[in-house]
Protein backbone atom coordinates (compact mmCIF):
# COMPACT_ATOMS: atom_id res chain seq x y z
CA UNK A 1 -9.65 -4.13 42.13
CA UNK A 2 -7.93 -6.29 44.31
CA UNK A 3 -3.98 -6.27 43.37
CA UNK A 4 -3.29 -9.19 46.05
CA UNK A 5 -5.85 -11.64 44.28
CA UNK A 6 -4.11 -13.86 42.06
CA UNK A 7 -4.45 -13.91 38.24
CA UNK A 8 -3.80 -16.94 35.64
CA UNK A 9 -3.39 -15.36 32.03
CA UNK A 10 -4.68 -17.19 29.41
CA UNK A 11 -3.35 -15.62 25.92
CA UNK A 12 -2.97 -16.81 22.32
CA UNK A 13 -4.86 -16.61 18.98
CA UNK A 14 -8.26 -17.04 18.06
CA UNK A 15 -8.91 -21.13 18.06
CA UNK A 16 -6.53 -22.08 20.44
CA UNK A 17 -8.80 -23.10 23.03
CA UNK A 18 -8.61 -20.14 25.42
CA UNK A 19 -12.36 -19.54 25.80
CA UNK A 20 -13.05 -23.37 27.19
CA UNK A 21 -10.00 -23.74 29.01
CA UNK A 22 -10.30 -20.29 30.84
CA UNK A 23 -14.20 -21.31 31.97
CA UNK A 24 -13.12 -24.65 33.32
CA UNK A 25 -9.88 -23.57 35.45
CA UNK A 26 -12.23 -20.83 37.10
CA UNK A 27 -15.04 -23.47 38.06
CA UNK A 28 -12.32 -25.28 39.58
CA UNK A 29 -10.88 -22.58 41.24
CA UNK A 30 -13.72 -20.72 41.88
CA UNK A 31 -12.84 -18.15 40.76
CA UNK A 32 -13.75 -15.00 38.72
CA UNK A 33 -13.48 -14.84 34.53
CA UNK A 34 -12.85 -12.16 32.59
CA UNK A 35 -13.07 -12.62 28.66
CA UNK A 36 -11.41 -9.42 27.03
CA UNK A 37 -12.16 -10.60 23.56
CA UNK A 38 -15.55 -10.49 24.57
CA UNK A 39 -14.87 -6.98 25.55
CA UNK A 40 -13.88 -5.77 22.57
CA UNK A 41 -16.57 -7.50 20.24
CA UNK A 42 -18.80 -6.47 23.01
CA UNK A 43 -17.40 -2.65 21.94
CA UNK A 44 -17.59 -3.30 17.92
CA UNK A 45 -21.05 -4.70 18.65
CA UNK A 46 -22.12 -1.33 20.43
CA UNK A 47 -20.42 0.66 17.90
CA UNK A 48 -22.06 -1.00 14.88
CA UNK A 49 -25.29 -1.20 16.09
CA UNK A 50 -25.46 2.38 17.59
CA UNK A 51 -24.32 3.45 13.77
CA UNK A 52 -20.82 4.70 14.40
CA UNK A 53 -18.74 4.14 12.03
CA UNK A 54 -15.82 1.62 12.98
CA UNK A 55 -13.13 3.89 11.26
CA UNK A 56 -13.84 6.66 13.82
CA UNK A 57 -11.30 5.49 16.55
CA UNK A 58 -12.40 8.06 18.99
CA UNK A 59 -16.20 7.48 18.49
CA UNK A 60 -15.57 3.67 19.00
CA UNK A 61 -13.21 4.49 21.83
CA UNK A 62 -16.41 6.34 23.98
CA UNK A 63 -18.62 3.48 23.15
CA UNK A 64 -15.93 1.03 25.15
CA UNK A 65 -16.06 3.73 27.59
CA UNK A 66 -19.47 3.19 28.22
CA UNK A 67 -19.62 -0.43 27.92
CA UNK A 68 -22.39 -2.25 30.39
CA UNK A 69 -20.96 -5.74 30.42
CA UNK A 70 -21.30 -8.94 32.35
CA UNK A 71 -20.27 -12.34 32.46
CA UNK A 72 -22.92 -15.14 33.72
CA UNK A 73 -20.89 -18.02 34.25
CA UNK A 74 -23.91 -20.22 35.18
CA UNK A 75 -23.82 -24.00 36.11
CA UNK A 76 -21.13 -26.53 35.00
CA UNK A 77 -22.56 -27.59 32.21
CA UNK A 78 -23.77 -24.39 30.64
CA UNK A 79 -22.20 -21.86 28.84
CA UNK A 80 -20.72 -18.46 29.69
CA UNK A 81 -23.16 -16.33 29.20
CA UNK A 82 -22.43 -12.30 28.08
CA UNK A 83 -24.70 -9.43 28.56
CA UNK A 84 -25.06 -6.01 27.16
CA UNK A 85 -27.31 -3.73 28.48
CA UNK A 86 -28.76 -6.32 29.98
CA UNK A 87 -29.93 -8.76 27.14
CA UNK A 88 -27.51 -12.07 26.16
CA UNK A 89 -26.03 -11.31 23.07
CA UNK A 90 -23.61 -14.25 23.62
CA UNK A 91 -24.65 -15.65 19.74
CA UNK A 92 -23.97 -12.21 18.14
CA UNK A 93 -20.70 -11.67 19.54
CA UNK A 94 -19.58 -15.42 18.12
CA UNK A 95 -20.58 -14.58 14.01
CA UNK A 96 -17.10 -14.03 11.91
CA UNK A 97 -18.70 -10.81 11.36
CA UNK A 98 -18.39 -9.56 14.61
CA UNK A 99 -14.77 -11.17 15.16
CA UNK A 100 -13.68 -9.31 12.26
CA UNK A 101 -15.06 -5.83 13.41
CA UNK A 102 -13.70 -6.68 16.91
CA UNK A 103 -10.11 -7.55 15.29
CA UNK A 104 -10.12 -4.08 13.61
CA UNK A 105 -11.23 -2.28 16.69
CA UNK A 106 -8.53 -3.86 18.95
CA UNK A 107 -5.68 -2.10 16.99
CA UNK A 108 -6.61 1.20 17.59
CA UNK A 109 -4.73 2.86 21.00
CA UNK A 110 -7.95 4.68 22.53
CA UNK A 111 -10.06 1.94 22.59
CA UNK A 112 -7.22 -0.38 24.30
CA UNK A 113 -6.77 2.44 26.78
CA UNK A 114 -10.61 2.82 26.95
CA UNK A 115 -10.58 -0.95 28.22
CA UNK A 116 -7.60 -1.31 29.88
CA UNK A 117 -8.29 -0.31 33.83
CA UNK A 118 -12.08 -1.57 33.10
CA UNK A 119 -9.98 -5.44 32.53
CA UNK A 120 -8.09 -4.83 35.80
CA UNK A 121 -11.39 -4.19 37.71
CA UNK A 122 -12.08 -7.55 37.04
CA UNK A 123 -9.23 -8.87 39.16
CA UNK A 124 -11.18 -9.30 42.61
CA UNK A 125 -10.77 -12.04 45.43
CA UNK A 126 -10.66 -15.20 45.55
CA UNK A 127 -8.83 -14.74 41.98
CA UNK A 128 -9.33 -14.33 38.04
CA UNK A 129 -8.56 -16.39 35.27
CA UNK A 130 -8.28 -14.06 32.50
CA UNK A 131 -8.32 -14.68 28.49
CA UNK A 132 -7.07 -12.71 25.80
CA UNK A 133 -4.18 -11.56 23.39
CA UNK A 134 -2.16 -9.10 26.03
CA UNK A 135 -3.23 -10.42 29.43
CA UNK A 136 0.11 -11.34 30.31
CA UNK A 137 2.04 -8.98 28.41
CA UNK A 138 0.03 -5.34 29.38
CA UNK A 139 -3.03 -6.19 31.73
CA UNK A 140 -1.87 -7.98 34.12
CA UNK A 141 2.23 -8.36 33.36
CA UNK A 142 2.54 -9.15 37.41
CA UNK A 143 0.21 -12.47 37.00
CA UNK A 144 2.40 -15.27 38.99
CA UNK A 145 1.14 -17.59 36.25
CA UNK A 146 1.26 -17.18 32.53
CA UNK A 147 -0.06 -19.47 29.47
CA UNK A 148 0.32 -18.53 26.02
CA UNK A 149 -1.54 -21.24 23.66
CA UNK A 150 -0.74 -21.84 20.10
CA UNK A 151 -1.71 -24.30 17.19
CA UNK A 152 -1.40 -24.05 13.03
CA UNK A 153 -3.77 -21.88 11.28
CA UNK A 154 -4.49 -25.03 9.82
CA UNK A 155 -5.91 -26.50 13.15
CA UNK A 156 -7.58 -23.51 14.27
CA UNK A 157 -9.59 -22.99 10.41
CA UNK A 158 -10.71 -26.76 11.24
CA UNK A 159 -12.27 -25.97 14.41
CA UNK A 160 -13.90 -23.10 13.63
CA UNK A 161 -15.06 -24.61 10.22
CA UNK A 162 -16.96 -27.75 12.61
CA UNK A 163 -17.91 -25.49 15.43
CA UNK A 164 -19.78 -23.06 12.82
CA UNK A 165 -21.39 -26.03 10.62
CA UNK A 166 -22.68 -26.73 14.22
CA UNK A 167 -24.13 -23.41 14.65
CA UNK A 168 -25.90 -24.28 11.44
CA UNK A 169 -23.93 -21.71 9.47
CA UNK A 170 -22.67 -22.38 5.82
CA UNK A 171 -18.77 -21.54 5.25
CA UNK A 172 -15.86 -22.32 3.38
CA UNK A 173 -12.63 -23.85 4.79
CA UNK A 174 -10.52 -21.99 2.60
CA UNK A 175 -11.86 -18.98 3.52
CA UNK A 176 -11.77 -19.06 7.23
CA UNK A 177 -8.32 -20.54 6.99
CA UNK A 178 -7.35 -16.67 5.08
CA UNK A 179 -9.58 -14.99 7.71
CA UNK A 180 -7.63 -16.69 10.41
CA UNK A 181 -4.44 -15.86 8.62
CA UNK A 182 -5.34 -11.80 8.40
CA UNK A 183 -6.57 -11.98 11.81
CA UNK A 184 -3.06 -13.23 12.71
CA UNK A 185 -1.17 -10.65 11.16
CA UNK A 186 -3.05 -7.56 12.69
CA UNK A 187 -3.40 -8.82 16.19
CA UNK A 188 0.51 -9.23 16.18
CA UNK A 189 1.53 -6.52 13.70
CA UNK A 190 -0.56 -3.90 15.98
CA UNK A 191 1.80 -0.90 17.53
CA UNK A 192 -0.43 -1.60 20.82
CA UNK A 193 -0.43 -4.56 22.71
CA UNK A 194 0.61 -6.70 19.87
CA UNK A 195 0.08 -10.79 19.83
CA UNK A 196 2.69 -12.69 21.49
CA UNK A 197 3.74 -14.40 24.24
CA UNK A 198 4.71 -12.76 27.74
CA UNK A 199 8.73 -13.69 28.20
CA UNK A 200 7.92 -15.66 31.39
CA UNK A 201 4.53 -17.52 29.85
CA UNK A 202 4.82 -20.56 29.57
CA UNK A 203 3.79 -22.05 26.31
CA UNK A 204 1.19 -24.55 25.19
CA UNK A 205 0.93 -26.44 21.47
CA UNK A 206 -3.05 -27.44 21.27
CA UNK A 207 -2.68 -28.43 17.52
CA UNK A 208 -2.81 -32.01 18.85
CA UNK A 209 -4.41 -31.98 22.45
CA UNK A 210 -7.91 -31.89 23.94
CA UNK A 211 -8.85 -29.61 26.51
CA UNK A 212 -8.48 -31.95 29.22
CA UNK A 213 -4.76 -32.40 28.69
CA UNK A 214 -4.54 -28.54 28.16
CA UNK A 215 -6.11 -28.26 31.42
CA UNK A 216 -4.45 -30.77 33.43
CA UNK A 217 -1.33 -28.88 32.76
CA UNK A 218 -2.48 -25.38 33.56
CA UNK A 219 -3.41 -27.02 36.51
CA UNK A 220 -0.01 -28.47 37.30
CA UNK A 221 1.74 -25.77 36.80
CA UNK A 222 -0.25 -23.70 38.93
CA UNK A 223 0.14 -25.85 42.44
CA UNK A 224 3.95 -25.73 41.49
CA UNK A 225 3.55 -22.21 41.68
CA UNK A 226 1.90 -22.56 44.94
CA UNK A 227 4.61 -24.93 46.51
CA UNK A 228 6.70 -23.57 49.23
């Protein structure tokens, strides 16, 4: 890791917009990405699939231990790619399945700890542009610049609703508007690392902007940062 390379914390809930708006600022930075929510499906993946049972914190905790993951950020107008083990499981780790294992793997304290200095690796030179719940709040609370996103569970159920009818999967609004809700409440009722924002973040509404706005922003804030 290295602790002079500057970080830009992207946190928030799920729907928000972190994912695309944390991919475009490091293209345009050039810089490196780091996707801890990835991490941690990445972890209930490994878990479920090696058969351990996801109410064993301390047998899910080794598997995050032993994680092999990479990001492939590829060209402009492709994806982020994840690996495990080598082989893209990018379209596993997106199901509702897997966000709700990964939801209920995140609240327990080994498997944060498990994950925590393998995050801060990730920090390297020219910089990172890192997205998650606690970026700004336990990862990396010395970041010189801080967003915390927000928009209504209302919002958020909507896009996920269109973005999985895309994916060709059938769902209910209703029901990813309660999944959304109960994903709320753990990720900030959690003793560890809990949902909010850092108390020098600087907050973002998405309910009624596009990423391009969002990012325009982000980007203004960061070369007042970088002002004399």
């Amino acid at each position: 890791m290295t602790d002079s390379a500057p970080v830009i914390t992207i946190d928030g809930p799920s729907g928000v917009g972190k994912g695309t708006l944390t991919v475009s600022l490091a293209r345009h930075l050039g810089w490196h990405l780091l996707d801890s929510g990835a991490l941690y499906r990445l972890t209930a993946l490994k878990a479920d699939s090696s058969g351990i049972d996801l109410a064993d914190e301390t047998a899910v905790a080794a598997a995050a231990r032993s994680l092999p993951a990479e990001f492939v950020t590829g060209a402009a107008n492709e994806p982020v790619r994840v690996l495990m083990d080598g082989q893209d499981v990018t379209e596993r780790l997106r199901t509702e399945a897997c966000g709700h294992m990964a939801s209920t793997v995140a609240a327990y304290p080994q498997v944060r700890e498990a994950l925590l200095q393998r995050q801060r690796d990730f920090r390297q030179a020219p910089g990172l542009v890192a997205d998650g719940r606690d970026m700004g709040t336990t990862v990396f609370p010395g970041a010189p610049l801080k967003i915390f996103l927000t928009a209504s569970a209302a919002v958020r159920a909507e896009r996920r609703y269109e973005q999985l009818k895309r994916q060709g999967e059938s769902v209910k609004l209703s029901h990813l508007l309660k999944e959304i809700e109960a994903r709320d409440a753990r990720d900030m009722g959690r003793s560890e690392s809990p949902l909010k924002p850092a108390e020098d973040a600087i907050q973002i509404d998405t309910s009624a902007l596009g990423i391009p706005e969002v990012f325009n922003l982000v980007i203004a804030h960061w070369q007042g940062k970088r002002l004399p």
